[in-house]
PDB file of N, CA and C in Angstrom:
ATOM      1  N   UNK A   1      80.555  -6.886  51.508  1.00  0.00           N
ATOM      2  CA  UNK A   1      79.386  -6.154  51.983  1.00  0.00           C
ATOM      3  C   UNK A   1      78.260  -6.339  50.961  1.00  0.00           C
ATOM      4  N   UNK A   2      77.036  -6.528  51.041  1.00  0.00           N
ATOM      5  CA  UNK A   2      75.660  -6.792  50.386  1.00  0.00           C
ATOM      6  C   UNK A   2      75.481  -5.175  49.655  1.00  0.00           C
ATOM      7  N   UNK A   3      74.621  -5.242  48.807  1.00  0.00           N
ATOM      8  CA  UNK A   3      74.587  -3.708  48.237  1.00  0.00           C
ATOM      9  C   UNK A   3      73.633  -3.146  48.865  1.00  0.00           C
ATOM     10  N   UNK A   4      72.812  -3.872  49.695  1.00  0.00           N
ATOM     11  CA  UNK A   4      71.730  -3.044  50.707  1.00  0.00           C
ATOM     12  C   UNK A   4      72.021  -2.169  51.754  1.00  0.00           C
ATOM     13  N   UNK A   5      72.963  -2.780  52.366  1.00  0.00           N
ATOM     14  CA  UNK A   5      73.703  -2.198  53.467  1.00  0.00           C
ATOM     15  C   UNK A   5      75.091  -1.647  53.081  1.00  0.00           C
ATOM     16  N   UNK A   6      75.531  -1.128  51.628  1.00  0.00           N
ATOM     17  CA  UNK A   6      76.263  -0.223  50.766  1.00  0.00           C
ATOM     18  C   UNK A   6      75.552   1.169  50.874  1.00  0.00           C
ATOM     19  N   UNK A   7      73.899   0.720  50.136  1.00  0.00           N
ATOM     20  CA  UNK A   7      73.701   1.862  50.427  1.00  0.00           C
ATOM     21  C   UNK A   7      72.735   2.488  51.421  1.00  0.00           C
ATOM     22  N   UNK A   8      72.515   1.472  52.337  1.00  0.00           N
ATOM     23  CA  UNK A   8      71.987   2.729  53.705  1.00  0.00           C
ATOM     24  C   UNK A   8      73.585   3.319  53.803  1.00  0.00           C
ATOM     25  N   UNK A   9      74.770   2.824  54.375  1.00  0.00           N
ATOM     26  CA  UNK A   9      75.614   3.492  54.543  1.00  0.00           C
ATOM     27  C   UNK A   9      76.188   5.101  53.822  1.00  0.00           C
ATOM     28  N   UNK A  10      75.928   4.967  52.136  1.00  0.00           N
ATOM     29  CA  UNK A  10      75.879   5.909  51.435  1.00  0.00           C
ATOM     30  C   UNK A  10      74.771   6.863  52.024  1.00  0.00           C
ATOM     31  N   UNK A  11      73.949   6.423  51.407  1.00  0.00           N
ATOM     32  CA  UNK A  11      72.866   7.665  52.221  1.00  0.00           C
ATOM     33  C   UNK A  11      72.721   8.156  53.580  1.00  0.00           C
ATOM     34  N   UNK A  12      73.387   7.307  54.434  1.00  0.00           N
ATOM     35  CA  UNK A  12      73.774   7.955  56.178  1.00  0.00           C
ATOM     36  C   UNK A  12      74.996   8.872  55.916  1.00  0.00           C
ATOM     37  N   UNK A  13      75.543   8.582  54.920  1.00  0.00           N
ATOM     38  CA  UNK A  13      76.930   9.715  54.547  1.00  0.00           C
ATOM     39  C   UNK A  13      76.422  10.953  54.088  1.00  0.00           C
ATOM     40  N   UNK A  14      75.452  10.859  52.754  1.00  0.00           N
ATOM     41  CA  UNK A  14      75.319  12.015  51.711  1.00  0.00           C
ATOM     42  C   UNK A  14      73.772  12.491  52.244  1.00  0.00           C
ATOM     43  N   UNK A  15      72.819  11.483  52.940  1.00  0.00           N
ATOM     44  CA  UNK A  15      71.129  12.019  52.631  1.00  0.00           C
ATOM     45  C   UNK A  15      71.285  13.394  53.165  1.00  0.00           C
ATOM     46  N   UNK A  16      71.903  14.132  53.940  1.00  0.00           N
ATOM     47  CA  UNK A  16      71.744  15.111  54.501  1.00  0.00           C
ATOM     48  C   UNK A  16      72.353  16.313  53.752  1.00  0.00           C
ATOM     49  N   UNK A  17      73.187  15.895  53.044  1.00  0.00           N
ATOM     50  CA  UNK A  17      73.874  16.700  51.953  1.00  0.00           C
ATOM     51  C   UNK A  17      73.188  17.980  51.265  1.00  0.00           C
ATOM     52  N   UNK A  18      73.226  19.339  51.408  1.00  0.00           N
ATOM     53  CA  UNK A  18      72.709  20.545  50.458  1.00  0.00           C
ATOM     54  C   UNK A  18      73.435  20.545  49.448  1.00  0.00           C
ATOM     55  N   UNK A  19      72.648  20.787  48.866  1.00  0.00           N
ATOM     56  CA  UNK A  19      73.016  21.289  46.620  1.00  0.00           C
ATOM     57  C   UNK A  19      74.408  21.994  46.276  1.00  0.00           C
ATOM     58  N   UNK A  20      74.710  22.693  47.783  1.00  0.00           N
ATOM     59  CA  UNK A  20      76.004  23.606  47.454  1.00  0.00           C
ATOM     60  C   UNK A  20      77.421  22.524  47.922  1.00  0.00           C
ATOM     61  N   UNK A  21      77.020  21.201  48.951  1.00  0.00           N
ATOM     62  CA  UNK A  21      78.025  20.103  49.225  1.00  0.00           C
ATOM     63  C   UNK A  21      77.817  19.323  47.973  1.00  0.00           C
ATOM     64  N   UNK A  22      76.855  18.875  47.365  1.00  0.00           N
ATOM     65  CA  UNK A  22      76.835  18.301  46.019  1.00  0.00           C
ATOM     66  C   UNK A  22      77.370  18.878  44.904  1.00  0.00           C
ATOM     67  N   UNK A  23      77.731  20.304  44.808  1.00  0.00           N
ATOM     68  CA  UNK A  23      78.381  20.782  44.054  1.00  0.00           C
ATOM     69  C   UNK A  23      80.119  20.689  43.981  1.00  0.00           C
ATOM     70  N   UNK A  24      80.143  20.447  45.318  1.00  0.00           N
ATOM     71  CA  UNK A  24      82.149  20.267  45.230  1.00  0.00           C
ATOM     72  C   UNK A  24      82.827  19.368  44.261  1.00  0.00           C
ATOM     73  N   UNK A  25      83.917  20.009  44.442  1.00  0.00           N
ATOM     74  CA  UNK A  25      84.585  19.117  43.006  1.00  0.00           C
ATOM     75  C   UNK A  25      84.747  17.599  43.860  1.00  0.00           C
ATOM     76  N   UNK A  26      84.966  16.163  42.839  1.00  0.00           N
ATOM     77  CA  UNK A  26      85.283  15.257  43.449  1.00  0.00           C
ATOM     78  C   UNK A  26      86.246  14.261  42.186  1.00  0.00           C
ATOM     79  N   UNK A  27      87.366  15.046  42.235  1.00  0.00           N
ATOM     80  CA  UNK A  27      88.296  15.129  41.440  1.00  0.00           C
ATOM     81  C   UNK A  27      88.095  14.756  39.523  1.00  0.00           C
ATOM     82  N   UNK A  28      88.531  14.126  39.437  1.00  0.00           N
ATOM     83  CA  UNK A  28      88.636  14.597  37.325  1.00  0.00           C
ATOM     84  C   UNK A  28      87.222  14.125  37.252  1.00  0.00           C
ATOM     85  N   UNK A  29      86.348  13.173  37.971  1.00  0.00           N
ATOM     86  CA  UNK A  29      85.180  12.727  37.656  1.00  0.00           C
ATOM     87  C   UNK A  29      84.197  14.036  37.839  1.00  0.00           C
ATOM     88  N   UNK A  30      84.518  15.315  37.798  1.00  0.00           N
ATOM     89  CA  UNK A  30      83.425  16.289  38.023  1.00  0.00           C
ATOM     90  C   UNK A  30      83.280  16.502  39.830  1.00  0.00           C
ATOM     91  N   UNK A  31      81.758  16.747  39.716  1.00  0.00           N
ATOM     92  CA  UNK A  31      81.431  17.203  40.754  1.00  0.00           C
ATOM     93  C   UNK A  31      80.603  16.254  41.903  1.00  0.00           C
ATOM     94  N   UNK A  32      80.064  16.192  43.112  1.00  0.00           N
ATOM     95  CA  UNK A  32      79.920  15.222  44.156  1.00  0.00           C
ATOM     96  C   UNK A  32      78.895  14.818  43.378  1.00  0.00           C
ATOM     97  N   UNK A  33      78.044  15.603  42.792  1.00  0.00           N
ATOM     98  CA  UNK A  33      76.432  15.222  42.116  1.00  0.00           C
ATOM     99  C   UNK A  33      76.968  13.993  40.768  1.00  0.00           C
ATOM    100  N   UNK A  34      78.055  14.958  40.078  1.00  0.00           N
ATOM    101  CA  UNK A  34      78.376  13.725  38.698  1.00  0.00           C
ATOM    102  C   UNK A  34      78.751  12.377  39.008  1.00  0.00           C
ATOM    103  N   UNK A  35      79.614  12.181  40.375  1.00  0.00           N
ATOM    104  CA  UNK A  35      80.315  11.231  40.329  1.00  0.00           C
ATOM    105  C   UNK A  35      78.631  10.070  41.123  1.00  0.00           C
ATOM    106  N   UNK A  36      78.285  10.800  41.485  1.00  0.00           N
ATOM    107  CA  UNK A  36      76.779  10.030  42.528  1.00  0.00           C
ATOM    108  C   UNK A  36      76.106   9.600  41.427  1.00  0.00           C
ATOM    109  N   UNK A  37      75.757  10.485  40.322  1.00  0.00           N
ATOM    110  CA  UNK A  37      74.949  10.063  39.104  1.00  0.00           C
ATOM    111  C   UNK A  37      75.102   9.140  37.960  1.00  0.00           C
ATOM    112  N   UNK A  38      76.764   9.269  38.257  1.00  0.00           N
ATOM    113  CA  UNK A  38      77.513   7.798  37.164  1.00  0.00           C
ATOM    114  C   UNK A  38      77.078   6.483  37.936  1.00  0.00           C
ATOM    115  N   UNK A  39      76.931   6.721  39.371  1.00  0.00           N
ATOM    116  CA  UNK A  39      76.970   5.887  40.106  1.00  0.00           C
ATOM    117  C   UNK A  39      75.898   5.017  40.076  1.00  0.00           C
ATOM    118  N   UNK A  40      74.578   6.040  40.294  1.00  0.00           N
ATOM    119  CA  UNK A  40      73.079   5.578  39.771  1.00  0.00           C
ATOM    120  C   UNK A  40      72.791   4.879  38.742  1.00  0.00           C
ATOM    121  N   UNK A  41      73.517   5.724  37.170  1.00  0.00           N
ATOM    122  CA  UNK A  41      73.674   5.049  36.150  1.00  0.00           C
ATOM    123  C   UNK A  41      73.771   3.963  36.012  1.00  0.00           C
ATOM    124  N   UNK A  42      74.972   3.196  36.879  1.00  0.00           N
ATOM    125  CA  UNK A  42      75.431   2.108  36.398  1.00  0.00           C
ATOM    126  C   UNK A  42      74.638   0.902  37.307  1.00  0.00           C
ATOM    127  N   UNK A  43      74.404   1.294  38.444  1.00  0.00           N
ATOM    128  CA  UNK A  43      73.400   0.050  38.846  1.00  0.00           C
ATOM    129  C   UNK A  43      72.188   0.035  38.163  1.00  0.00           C
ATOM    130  N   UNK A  44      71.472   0.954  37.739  1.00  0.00           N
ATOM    131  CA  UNK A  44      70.484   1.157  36.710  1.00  0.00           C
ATOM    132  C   UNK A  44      70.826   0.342  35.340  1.00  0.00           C
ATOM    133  N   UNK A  45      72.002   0.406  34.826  1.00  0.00           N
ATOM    134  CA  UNK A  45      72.275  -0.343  33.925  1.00  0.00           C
ATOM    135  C   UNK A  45      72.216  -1.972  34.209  1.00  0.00           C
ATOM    136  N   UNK A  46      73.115  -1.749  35.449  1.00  0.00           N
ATOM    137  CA  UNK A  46      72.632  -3.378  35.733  1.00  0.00           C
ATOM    138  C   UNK A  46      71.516  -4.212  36.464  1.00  0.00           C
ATOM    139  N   UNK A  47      70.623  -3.521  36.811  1.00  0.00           N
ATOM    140  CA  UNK A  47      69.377  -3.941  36.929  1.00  0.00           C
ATOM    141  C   UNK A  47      68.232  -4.346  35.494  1.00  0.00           C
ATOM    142  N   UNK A  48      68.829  -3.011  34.782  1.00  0.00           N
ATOM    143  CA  UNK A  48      67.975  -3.529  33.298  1.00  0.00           C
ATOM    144  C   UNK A  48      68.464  -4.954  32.521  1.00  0.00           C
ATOM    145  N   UNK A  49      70.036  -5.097  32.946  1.00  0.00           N
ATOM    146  CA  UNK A  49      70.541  -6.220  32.257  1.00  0.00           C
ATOM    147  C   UNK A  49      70.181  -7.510  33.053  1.00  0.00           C
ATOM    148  N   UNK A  50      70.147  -7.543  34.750  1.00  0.00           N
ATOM    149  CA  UNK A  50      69.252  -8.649  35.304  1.00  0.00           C
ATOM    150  C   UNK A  50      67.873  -9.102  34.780  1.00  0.00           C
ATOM    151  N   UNK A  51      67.408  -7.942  34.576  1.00  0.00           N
ATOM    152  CA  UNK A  51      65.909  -8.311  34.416  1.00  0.00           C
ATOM    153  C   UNK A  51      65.500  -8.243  32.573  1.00  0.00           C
ATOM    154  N   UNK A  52      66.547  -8.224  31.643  1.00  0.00           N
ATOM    155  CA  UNK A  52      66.333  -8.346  30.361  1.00  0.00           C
ATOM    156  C   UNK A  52      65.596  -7.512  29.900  1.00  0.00           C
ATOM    157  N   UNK A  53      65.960  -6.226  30.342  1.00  0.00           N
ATOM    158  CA  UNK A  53      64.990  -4.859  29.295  1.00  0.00           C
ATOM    159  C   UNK A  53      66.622  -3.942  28.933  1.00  0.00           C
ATOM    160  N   UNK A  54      65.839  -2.903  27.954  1.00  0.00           N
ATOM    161  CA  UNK A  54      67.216  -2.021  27.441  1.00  0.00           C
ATOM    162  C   UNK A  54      67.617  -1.489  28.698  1.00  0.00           C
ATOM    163  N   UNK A  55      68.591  -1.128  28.755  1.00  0.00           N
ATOM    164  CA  UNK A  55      69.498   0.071  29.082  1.00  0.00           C
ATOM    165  C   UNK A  55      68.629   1.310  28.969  1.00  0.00           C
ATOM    166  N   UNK A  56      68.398   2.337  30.116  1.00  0.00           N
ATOM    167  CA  UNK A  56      67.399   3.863  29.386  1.00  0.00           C
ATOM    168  C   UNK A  56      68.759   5.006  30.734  1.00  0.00           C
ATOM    169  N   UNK A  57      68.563   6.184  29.603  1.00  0.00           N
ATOM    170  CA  UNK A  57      69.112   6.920  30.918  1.00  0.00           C
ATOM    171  C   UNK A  57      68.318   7.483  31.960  1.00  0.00           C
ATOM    172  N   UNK A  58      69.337   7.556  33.002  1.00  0.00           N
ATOM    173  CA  UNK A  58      68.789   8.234  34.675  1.00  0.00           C
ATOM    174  C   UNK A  58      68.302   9.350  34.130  1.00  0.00           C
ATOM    175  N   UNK A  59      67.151   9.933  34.301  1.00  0.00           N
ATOM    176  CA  UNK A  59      67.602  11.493  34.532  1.00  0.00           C
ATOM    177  C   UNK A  59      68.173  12.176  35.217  1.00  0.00           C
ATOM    178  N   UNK A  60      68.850  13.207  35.193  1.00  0.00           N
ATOM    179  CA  UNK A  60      69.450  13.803  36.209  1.00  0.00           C
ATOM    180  C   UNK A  60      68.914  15.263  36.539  1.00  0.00           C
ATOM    181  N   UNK A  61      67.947  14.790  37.966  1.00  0.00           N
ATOM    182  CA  UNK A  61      67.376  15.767  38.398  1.00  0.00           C
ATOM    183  C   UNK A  61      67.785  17.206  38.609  1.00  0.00           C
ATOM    184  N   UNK A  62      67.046  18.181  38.700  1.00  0.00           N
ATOM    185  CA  UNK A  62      67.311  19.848  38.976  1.00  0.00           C
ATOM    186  C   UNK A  62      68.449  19.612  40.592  1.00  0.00           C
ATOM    187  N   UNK A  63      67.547  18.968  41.774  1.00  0.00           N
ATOM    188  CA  UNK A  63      68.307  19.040  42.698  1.00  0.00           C
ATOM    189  C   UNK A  63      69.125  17.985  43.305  1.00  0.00           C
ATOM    190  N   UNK A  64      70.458  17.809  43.225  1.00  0.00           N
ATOM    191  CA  UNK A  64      71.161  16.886  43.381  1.00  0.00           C
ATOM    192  C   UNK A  64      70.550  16.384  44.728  1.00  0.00           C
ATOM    193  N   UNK A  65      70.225  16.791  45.880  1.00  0.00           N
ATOM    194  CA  UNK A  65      70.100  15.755  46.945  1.00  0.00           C
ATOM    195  C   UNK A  65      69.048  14.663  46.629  1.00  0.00           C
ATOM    196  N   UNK A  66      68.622  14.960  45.515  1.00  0.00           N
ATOM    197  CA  UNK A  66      67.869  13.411  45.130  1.00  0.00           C
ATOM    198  C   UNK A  66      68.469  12.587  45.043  1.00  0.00           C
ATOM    199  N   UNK A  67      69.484  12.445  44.250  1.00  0.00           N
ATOM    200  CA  UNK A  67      70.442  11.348  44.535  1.00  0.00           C
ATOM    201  C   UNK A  67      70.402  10.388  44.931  1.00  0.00           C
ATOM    202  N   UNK A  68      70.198  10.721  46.632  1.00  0.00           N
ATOM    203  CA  UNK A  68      70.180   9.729  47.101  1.00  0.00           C
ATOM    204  C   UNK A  68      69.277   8.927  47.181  1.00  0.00           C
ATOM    205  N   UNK A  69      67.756   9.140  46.958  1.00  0.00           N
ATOM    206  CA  UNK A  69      66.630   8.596  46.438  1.00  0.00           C
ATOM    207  C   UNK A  69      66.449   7.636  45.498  1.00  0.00           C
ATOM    208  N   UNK A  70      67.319   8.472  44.420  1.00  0.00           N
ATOM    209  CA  UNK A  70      67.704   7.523  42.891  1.00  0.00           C
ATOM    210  C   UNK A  70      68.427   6.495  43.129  1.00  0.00           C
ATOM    211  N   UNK A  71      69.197   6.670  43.890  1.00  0.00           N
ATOM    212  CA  UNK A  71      70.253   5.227  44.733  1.00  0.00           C
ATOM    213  C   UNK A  71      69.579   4.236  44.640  1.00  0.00           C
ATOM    214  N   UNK A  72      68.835   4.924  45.899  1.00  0.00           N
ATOM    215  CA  UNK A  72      67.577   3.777  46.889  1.00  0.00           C
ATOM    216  C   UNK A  72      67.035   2.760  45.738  1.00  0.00           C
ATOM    217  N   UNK A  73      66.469   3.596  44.921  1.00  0.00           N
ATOM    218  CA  UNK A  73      65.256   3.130  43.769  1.00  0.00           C
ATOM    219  C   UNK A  73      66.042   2.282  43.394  1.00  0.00           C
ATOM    220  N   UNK A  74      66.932   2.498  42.307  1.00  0.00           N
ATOM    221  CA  UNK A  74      67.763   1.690  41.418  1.00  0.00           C
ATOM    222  C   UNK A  74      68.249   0.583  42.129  1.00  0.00           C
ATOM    223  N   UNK A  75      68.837   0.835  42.924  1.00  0.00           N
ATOM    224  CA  UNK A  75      69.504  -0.731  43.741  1.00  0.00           C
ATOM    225  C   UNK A  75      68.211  -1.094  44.273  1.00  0.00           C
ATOM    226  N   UNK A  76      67.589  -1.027  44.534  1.00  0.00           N
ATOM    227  CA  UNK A  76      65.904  -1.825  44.992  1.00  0.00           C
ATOM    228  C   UNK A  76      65.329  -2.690  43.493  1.00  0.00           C
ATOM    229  N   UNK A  77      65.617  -1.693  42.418  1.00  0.00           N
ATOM    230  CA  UNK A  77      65.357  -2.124  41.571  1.00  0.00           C
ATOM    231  C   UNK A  77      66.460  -3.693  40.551  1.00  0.00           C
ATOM    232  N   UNK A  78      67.883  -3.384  41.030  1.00  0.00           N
ATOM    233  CA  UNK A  78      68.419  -4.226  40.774  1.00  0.00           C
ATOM    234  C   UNK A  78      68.539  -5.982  41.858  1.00  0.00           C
ATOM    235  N   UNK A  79      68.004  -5.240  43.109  1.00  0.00           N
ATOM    236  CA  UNK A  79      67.672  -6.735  44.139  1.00  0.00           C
ATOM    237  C   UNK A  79      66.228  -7.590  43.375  1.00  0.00           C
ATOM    238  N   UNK A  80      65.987  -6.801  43.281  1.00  0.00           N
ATOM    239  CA  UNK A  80      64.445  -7.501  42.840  1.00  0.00           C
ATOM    240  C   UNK A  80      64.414  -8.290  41.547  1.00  0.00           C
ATOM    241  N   UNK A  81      65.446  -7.655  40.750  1.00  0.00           N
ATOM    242  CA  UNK A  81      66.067  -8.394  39.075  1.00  0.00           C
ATOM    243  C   UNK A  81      66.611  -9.890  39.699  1.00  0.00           C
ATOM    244  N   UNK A  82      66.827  -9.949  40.942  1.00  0.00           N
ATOM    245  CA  UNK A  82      67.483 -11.863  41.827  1.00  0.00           C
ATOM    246  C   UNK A  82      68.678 -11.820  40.940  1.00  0.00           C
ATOM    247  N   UNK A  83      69.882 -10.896  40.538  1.00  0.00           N
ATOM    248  CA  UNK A  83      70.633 -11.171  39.730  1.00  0.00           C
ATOM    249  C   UNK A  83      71.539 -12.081  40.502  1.00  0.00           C
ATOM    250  N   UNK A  84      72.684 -12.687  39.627  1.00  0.00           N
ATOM    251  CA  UNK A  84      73.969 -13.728  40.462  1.00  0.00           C
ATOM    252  C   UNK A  84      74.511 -12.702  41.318  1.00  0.00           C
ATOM    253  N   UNK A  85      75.180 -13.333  42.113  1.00  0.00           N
ATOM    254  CA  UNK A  85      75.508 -12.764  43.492  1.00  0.00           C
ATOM    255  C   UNK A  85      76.894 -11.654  42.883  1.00  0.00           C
ATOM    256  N   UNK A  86      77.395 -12.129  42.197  1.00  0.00           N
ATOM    257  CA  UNK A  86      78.690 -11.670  41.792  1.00  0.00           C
ATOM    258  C   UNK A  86      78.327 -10.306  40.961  1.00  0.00           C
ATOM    259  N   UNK A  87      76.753  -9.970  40.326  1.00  0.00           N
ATOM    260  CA  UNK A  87      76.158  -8.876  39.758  1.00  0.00           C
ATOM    261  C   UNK A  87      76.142  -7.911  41.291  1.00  0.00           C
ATOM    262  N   UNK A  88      75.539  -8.488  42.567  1.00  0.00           N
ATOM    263  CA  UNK A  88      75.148  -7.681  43.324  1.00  0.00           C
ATOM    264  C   UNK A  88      76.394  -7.317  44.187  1.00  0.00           C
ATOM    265  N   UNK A  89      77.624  -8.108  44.031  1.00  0.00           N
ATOM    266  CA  UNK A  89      78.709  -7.657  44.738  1.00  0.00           C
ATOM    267  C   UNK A  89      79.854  -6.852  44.100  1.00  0.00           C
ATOM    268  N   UNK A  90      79.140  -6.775  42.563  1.00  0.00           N
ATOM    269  CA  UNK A  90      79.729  -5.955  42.406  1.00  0.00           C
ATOM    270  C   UNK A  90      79.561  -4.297  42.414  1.00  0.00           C
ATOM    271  N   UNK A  91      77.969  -3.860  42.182  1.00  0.00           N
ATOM    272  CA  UNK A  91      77.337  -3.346  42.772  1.00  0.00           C
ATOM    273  C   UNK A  91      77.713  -2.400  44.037  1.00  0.00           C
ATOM    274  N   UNK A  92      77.896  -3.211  44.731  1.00  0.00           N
ATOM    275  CA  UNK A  92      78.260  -2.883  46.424  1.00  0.00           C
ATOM    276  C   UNK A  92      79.685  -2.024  46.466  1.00  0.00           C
ATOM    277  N   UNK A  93      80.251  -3.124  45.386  1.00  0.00           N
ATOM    278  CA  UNK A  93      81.924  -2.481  45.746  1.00  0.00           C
ATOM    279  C   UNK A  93      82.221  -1.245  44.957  1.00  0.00           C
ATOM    280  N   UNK A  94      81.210  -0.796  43.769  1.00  0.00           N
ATOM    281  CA  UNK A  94      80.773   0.536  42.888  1.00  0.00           C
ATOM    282  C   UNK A  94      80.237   1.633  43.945  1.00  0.00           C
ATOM    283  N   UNK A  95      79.591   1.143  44.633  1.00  0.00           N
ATOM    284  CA  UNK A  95      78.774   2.406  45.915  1.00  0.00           C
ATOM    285  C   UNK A  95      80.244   2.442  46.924  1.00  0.00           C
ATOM    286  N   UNK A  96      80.699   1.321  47.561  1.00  0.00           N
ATOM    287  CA  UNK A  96      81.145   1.654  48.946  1.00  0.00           C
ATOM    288  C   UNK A  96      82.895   2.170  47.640  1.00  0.00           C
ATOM    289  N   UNK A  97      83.092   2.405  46.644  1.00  0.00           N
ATOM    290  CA  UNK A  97      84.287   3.113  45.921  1.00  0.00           C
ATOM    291  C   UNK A  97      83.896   4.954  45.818  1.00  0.00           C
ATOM    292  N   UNK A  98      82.602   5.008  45.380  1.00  0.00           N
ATOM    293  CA  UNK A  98      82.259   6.251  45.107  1.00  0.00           C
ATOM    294  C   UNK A  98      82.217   6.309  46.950  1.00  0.00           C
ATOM    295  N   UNK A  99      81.178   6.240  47.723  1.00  0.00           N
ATOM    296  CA  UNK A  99      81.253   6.602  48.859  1.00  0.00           C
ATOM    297  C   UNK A  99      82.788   7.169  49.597  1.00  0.00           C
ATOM    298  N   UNK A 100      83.585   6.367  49.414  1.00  0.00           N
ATOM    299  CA  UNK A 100      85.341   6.842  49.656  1.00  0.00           C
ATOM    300  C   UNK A 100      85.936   7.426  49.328  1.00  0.00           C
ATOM    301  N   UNK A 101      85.152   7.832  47.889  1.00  0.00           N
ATOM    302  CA  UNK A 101      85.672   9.123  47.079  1.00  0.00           C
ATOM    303  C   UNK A 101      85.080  10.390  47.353  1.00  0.00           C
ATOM    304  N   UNK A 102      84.006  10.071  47.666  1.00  0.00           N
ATOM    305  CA  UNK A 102      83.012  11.293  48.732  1.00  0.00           C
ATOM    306  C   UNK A 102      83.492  11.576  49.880  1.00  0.00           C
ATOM    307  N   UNK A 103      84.374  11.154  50.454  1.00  0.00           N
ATOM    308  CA  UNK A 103      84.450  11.673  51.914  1.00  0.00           C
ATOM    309  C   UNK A 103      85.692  12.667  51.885  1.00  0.00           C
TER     310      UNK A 103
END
């Protein structure tokens, strides 16, 4: 699966999501918001490493249903880095893992 269509799928799962469903546990990784935000993190990480700038952290907003926003951004931001295909598939298989762990 492409990481574009990883995460419309994610966000057709979670965009609708309230602060109190983002709060559930989603096992030892914390809560639906922590495990979404490692998630952000790390394509964020690998977008900075496509495109040859540091590493910076996500913030992690007051209201978790941003989230899914931060998704959007970051993986928009890592297509646009043109990384090797094997950067963006892996990507994909990081969203559609957390997504399975969300449900």
């Amino acid at each position: 699966m492409d990481l574009q269509r990883a995460v419309d799928l994610f966000v057709g799962q979670t965009g609708h999501w309230t602060a109190s469903r983002w709060a559930q546990p989603a096992g030892p990784g914390g809560t639906r918001g922590d495990l979404t935000h490692g998630l952000v993190q790390r394509i964020a990480d690998r977008a900075a490493d496509a495109d040859g700038q540091p590493r910076r952290p996500v913030p992690r907003l007051v209201a978790d249903p941003t989230l899914t926003d931060q998704l959007r951004v970051v993986a928009a931001d890592l297509l646009a880095a043109t990384p090797p295909e094997a950067v963006t598939a892996a990507a994909a298989a990081d969203v559609e893992a957390v997504r399975a762990a969300l449900s």
